[in-house]
Protein backbone atom coordinates (compact mmCIF):
# COMPACT_ATOMS: atom_id res chain seq x y z
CA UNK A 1 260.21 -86.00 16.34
CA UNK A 2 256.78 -85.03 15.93
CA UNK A 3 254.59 -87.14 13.56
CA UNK A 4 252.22 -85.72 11.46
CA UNK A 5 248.42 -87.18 10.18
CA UNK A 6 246.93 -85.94 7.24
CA UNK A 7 243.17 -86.76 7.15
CA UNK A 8 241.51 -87.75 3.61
CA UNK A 9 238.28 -86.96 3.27
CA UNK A 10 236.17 -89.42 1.13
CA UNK A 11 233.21 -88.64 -0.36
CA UNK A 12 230.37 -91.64 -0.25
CA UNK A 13 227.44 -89.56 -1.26
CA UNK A 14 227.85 -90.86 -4.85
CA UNK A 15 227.38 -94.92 -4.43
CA UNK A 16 227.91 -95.81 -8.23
CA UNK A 17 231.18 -95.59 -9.32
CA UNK A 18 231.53 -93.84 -13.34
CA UNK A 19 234.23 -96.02 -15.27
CA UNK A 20 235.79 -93.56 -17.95
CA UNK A 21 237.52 -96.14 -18.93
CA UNK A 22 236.60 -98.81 -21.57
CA UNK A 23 235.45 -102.00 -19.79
CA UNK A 24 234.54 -105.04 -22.29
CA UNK A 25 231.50 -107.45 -21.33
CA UNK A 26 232.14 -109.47 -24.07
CA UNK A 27 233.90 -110.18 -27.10
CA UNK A 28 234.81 -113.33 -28.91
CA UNK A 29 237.17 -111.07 -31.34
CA UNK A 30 241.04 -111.66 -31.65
CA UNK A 31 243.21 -109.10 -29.66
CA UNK A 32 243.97 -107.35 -32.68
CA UNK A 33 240.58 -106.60 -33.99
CA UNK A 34 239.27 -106.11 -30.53
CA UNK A 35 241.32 -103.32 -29.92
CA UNK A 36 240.65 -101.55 -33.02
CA UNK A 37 237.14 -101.94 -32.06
CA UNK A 38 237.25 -100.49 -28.49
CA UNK A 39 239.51 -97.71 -29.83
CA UNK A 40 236.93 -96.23 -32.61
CA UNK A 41 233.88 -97.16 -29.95
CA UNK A 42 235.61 -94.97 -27.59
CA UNK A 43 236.48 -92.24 -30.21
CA UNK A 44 233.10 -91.86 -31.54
CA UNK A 45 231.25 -91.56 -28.39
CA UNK A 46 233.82 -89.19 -27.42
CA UNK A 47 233.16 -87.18 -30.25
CA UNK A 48 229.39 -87.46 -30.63
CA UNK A 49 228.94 -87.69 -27.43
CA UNK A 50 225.32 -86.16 -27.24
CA UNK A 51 224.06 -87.93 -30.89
CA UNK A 52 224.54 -92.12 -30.17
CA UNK A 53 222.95 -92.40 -33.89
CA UNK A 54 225.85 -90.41 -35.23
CA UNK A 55 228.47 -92.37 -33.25
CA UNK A 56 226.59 -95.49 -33.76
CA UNK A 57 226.71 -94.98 -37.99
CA UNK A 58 230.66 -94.04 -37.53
CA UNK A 59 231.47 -96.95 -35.86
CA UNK A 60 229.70 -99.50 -38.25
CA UNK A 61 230.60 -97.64 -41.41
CA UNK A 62 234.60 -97.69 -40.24
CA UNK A 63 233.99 -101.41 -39.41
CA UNK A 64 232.64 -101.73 -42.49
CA UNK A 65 235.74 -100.35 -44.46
CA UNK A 66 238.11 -102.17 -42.54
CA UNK A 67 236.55 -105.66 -41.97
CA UNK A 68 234.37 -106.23 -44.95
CA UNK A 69 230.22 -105.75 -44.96
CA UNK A 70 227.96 -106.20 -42.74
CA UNK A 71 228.58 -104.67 -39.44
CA UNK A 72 225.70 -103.46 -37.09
CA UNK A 73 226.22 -101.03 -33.97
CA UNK A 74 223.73 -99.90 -31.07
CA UNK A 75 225.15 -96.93 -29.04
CA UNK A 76 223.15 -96.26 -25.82
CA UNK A 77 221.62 -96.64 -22.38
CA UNK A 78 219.24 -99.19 -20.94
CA UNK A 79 218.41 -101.66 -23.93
CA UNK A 80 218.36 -105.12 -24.34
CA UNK A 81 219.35 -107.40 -26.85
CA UNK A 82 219.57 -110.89 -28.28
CA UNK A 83 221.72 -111.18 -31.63
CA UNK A 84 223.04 -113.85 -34.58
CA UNK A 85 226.15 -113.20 -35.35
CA UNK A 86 229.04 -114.34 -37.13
CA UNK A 87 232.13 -116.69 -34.98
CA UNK A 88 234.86 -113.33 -33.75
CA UNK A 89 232.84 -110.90 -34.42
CA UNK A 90 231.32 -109.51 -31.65
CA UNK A 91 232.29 -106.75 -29.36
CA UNK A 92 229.64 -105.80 -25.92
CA UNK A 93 231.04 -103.04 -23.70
CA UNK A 94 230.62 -99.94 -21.88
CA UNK A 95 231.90 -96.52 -21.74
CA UNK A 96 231.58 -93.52 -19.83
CA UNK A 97 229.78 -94.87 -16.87
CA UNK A 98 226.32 -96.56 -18.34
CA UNK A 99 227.16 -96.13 -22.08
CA UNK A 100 226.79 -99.73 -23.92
CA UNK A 101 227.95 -100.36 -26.58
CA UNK A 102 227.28 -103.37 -29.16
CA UNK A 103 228.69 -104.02 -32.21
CA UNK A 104 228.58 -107.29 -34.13
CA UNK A 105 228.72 -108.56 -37.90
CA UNK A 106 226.17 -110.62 -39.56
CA UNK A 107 226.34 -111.63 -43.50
């Protein structure tokens, strides 16, 4: 029998590697809420995906209706931060390669 190779090719001129996947940095939320969270941070910087002000005022708005007043989101690249915020309430991840996300309530 004659065994065949197949050869993969791999390309290593790109050395980051782009998560499109939600990863989570932080969060002190329960499961439940913490999903919900990640799900409409995801969906808004899907859909607003060149306005982080627009997906930034859908996600704290829809936090807002569902868990009470006062939620605060930053949507973007390259920013630092250093926050108060209330005990389970606070979600820090990325998306889409360097998108951060931060969202976190504070009465």
């Amino acid at each position: 029998m004659a065994e065949t190779t197949e050869e993969k090719k791999v390309d290593t001129s790109e050395s980051k590697r782009i998560h499109t996947y939600p990863l989570i940095r932080h969060s002190d939320m329960n499961d439940e809420m913490k999903t919900e969270a990640m799900e409409l941070c995801v969906t808004a910087c899907e859909k607003f995906s060149n306005n982080n002000e627009t997906a930034a005022r859908m996600i704290k708005e829809t936090m807002d209706k569902k868990f009470g007043a006062s939620w605060h989101a930053v949507v973007g690249e390259g920013f630092g931060f250093e926050i108060t915020h209330e005990v389970k309430n606070l979600l820090y991840m990325f998306f889409g390669g360097n998108m951060a996300i931060i969202i976190w309530k504070c009465s």
